[in-house]
C-alpha atoms as a PDB file:
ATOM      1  CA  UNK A   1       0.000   0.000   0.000  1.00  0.00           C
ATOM      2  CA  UNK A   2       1.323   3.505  -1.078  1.00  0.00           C
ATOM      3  CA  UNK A   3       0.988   6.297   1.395  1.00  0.00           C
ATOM      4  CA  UNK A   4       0.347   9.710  -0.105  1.00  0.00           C
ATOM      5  CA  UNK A   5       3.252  11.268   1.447  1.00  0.00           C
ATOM      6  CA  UNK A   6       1.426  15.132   0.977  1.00  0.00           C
ATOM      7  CA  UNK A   7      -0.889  14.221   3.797  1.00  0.00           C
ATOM      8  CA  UNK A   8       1.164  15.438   7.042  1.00  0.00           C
ATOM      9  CA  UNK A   9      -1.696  14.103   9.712  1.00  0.00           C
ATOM     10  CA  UNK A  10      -5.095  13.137   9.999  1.00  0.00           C
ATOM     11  CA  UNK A  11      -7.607  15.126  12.466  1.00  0.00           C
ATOM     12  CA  UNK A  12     -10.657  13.331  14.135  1.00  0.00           C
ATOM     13  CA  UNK A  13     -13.384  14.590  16.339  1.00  0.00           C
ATOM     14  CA  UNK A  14     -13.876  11.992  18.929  1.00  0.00           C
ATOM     15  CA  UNK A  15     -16.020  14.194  21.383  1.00  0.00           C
ATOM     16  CA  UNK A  16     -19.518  14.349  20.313  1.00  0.00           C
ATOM     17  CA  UNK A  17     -19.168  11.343  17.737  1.00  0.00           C
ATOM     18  CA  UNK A  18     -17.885   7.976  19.188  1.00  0.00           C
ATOM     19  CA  UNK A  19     -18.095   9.374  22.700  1.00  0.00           C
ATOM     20  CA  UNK A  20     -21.458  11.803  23.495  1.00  0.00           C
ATOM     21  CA  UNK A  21     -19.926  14.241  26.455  1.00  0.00           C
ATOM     22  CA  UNK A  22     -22.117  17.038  25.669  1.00  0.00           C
ATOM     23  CA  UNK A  23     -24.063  16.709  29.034  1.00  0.00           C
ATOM     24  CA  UNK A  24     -20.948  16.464  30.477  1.00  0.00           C
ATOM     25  CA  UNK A  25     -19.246  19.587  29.235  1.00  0.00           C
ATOM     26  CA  UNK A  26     -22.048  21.231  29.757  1.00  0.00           C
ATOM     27  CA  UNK A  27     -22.081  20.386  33.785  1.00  0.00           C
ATOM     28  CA  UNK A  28     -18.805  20.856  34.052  1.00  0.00           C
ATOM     29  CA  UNK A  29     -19.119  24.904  32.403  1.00  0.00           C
ATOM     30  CA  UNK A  30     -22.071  25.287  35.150  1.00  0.00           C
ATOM     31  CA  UNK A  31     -19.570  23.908  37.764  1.00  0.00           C
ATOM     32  CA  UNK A  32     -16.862  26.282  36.907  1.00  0.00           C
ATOM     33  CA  UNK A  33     -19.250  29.576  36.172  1.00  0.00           C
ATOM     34  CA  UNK A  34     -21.158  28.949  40.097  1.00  0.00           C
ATOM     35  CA  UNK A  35     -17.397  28.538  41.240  1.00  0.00           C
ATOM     36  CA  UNK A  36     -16.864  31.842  39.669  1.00  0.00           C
ATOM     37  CA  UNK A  37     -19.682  33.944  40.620  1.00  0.00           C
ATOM     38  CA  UNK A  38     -20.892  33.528  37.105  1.00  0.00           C
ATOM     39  CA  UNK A  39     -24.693  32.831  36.095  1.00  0.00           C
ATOM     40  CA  UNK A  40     -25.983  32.381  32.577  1.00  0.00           C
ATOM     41  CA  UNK A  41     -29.445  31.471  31.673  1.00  0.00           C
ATOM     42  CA  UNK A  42     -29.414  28.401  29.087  1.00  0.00           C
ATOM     43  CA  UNK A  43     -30.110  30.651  26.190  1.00  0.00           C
ATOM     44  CA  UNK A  44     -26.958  32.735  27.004  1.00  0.00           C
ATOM     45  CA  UNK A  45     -25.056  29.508  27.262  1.00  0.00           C
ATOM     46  CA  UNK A  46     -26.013  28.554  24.401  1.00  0.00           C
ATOM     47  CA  UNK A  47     -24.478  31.418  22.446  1.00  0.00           C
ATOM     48  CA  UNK A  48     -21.463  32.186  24.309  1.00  0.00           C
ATOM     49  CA  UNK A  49     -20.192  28.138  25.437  1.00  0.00           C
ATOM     50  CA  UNK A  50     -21.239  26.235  22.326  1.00  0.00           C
ATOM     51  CA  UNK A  51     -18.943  26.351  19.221  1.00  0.00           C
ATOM     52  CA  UNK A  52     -16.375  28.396  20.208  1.00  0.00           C
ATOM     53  CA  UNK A  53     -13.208  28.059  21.899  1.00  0.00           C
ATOM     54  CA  UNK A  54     -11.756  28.683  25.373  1.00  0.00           C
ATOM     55  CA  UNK A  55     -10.171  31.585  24.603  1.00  0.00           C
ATOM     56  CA  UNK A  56     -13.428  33.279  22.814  1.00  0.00           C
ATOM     57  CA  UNK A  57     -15.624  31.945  25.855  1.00  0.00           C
ATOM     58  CA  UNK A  58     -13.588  33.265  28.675  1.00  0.00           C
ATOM     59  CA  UNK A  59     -13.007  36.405  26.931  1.00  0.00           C
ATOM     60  CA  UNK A  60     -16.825  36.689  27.168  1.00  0.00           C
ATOM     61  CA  UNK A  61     -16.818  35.767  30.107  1.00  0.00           C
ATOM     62  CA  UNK A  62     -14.312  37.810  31.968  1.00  0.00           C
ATOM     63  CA  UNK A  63     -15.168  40.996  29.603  1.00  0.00           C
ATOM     64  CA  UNK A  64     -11.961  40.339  27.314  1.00  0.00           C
ATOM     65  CA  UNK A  65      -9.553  41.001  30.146  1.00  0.00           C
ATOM     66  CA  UNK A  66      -7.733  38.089  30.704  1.00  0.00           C
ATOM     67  CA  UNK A  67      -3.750  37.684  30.236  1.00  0.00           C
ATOM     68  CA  UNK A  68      -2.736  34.454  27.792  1.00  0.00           C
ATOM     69  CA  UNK A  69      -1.846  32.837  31.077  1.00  0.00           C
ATOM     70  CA  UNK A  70      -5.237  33.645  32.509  1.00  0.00           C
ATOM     71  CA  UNK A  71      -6.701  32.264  30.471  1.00  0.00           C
ATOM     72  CA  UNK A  72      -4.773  28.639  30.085  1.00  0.00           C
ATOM     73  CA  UNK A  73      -5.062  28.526  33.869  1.00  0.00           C
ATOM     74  CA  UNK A  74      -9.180  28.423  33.444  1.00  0.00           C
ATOM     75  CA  UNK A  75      -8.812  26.583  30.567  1.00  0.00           C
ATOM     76  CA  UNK A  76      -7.389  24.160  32.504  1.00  0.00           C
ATOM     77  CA  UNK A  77      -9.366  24.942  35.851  1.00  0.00           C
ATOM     78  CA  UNK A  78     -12.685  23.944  33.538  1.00  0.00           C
ATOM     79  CA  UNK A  79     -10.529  20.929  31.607  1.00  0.00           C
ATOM     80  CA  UNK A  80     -10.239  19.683  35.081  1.00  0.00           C
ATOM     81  CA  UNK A  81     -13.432  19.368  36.085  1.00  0.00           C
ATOM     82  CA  UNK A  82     -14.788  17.855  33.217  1.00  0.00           C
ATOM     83  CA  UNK A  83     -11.849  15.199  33.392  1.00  0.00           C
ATOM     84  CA  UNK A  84     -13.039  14.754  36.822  1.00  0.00           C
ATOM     85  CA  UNK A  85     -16.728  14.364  36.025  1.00  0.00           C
ATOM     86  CA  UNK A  86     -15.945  11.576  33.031  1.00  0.00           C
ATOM     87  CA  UNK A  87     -14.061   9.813  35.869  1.00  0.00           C
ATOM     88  CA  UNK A  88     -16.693  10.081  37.654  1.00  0.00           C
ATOM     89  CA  UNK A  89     -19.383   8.900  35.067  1.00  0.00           C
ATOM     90  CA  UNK A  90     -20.025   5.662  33.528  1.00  0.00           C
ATOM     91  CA  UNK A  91     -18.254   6.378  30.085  1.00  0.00           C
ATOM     92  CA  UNK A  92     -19.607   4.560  26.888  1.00  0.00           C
ATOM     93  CA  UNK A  93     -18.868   4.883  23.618  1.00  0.00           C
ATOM     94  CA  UNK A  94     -21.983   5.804  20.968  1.00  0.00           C
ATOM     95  CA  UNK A  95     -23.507   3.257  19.432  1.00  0.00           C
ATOM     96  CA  UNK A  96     -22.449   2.230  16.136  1.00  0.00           C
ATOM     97  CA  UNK A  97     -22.949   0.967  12.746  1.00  0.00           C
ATOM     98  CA  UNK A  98     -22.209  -2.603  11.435  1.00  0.00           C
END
């Protein structure tokens, strides 16, 4: 088999196809904003968490004045909790085709 040697690497979304953490991401943003004095209704979730990046959302968040280091600390304040919470949670793959 001949490899294509153009292609340099391959990128795959494994969070919300083979494993569904949605609800999990989710609880673990509402963990982090109560820890922070922060309180969104689910529409303004909606359209400042979903589909956008940590940087965007804690710029939103924290009125765009957060340093780069800031902001990879609550990146990784928020990464932590939602490692914590699959730990924590009966993880299963979705359910697939034959």
């Amino acid at each position: 088999m001949k490899i294509n040697k153009l292609i340099k690497g391959v990128i795959f979304d494994f969070n919300g196809t083979l494993f569904w953490d949605t609800a999990l991401h989710n609880l673990a943003w509402d963990t982090f904003l109560e820890k922070h004095g922060i309180y969104l209704s689910d529409r303004e979730k909606n359209e400042i968490i979903h589909g956008k990046n940590n940087k965007d959302i804690l710029n939103l968040l924290f009125n765009n004045q957060l340093l780069q280091s800031e902001i990879a600390d609550l990146s990784l304040e928020k990464e932590m909790i939602y490692q914590k919470l699959c730990i924590e949670t009966e993880m299963k793959l979705a359910p697939g085709g034959r």
